[in-house]
Protein backbone atom coordinates (compact mmCIF):
# COMPACT_ATOMS: atom_id res chain seq x y z
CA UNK A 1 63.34 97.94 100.12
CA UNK A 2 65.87 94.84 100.08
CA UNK A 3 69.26 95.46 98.86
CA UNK A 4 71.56 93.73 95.94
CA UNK A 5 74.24 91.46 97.12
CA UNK A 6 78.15 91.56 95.07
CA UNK A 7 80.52 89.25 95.96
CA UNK A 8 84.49 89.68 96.05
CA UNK A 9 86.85 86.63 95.91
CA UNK A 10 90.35 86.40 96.50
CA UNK A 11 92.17 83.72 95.04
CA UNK A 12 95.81 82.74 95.21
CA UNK A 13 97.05 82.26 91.39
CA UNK A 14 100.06 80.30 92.89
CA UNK A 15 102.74 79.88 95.51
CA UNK A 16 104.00 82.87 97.02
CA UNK A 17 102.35 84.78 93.80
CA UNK A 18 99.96 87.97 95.61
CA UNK A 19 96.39 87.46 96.12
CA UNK A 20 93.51 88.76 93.43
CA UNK A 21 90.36 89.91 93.91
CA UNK A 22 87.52 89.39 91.34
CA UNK A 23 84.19 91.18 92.09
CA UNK A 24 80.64 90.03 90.98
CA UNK A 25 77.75 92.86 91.32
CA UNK A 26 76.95 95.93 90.70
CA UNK A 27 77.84 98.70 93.48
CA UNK A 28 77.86 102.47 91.81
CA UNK A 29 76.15 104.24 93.97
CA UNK A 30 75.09 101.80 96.54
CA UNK A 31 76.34 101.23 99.85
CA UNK A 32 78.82 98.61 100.35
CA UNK A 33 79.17 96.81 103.96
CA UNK A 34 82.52 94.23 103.95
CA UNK A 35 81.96 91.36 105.95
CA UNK A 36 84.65 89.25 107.19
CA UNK A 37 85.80 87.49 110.28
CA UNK A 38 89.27 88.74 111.23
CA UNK A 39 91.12 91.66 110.24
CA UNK A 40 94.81 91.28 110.68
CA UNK A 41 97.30 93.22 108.25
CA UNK A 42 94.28 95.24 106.74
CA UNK A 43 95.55 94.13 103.05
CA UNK A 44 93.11 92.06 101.69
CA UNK A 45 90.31 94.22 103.38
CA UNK A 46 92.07 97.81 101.79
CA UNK A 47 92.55 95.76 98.23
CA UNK A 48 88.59 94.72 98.45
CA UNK A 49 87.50 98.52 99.24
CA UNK A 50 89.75 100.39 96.68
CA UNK A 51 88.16 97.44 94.19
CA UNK A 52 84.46 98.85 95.53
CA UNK A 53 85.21 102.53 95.60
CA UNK A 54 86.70 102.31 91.94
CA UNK A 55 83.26 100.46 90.58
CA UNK A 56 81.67 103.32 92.28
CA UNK A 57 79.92 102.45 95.66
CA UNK A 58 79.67 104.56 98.90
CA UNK A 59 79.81 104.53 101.60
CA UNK A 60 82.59 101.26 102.32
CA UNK A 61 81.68 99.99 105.66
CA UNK A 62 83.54 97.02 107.40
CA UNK A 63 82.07 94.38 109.53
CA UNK A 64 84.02 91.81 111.30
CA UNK A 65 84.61 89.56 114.67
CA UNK A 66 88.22 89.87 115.27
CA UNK A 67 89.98 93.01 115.18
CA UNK A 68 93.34 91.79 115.40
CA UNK A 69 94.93 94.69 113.66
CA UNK A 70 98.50 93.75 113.14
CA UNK A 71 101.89 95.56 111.76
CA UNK A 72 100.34 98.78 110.07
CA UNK A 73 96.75 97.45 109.78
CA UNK A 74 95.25 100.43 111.48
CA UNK A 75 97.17 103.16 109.20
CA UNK A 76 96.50 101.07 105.98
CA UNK A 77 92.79 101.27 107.18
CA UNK A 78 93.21 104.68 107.80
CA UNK A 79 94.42 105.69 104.66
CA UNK A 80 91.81 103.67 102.63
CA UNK A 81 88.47 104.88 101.27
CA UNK A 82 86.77 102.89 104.12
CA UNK A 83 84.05 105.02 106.42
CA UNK A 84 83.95 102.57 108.93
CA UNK A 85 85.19 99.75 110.93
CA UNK A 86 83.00 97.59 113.38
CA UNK A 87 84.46 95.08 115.57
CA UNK A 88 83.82 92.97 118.27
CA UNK A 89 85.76 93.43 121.59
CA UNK A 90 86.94 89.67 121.72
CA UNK A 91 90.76 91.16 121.06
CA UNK A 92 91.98 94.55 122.48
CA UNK A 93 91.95 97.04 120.12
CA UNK A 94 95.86 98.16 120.05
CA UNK A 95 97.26 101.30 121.81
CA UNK A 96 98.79 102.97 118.82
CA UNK A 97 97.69 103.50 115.24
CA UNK A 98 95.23 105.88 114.55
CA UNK A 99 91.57 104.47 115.62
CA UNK A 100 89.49 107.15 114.54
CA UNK A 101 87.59 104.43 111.81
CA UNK A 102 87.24 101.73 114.42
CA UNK A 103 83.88 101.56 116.47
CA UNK A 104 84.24 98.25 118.93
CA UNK A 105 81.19 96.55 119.48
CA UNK A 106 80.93 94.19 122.95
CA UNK A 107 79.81 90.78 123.10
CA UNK A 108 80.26 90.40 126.21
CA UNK A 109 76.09 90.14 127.09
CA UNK A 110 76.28 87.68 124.56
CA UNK A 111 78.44 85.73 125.80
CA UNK A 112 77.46 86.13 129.79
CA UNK A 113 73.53 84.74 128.07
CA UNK A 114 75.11 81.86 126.99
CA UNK A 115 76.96 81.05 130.25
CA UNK A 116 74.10 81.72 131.84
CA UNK A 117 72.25 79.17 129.64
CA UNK A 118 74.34 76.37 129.51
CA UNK A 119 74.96 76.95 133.39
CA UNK A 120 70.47 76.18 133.63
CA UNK A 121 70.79 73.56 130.57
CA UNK A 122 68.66 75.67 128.28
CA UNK A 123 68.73 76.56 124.51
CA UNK A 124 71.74 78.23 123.41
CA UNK A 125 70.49 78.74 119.83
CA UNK A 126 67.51 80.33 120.79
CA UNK A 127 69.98 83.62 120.89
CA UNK A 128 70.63 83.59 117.99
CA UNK A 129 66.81 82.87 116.62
C-alpha cells in the first residue's frame, strides 16, 4: 500500500498576466485527491483538475476547509471533470448553483472539544495527535 504524491504549482508570470499551473508526478491511472484551503471562484481548482484528468488520473477528488464558493464557482465545479467536493461547514454552502458534487463535512465536534478543553485548561493538540 502507500500512495505516490504529484504536486501542482501555480505561479503568477507577472502583473495582471493569468495564473499557470506546472505539475510534478505521475497520475495516469491513479486517484488524485486536491487539497486546498478555500475554494472561492473554482478557477484555479477547475485549471488544476482538467491539468490531472488530461495526464490521465481518476477519480479527481477535492478536499478543502472553506467552501466559499463565489460568482459561478459551483457551475464551474460542476462542469469540471471533478467527482467530488468535501468541505467543511465553517461557511454556508450557497442556496443556488447546482450542489450535487459538494458533500459538507461538520466541524462543529471539533470545535465544541476544543472549547471544552480550553474551558478545563487541558491539551488542545492532543486532538489533533
Amino acid at each position: 500500500s502507500g500512495g505516490s504524491l504529484a504536486i501542482i504549482s501555480k505561479r503568477h508570470p507577472g502583473p495582471d498576466v493569468s495564473e499557470a499551473l506546472e505539475m510534478v508526478g505521475d497520475v495516469s491511472g491513479k486517484p488524485a485527491v486536491i487539497v486546498d484551503d478555500m475554494i472561492s471562484t473554482g478557477g484555479t481548482l477547475v485549471l488544476a483538475a482538467d491539468l490531472l484528468h488530461e495526464r490521465g488520473a481518476a477519480p479527481i477528488l477535492v478536499a478543502a476547509t472553506h467552501g466559499i464558493f463565489s460568482q459561478d464557482g459551483l457551475e464551474t465545479i460542476d462542469r469540471s471533470p471533478i467527482e467530488k467536493v468535501l468541505v467543511t461547514d465553517t461557511l454556508p454552502l450557497p442556496t443556488t448553483g447546482p450542489t450535487g458534487k459538494i458533500e459538507v463535512v461538520t466541524v462543529a465536534p471539533l470545535l465544541a472539544e476544543a472549547i471544552t478543553r480550553i474551558h478545563k485548561d487541558l491539551s488542545i493538540s492532543a486532538l489533533f495527535n
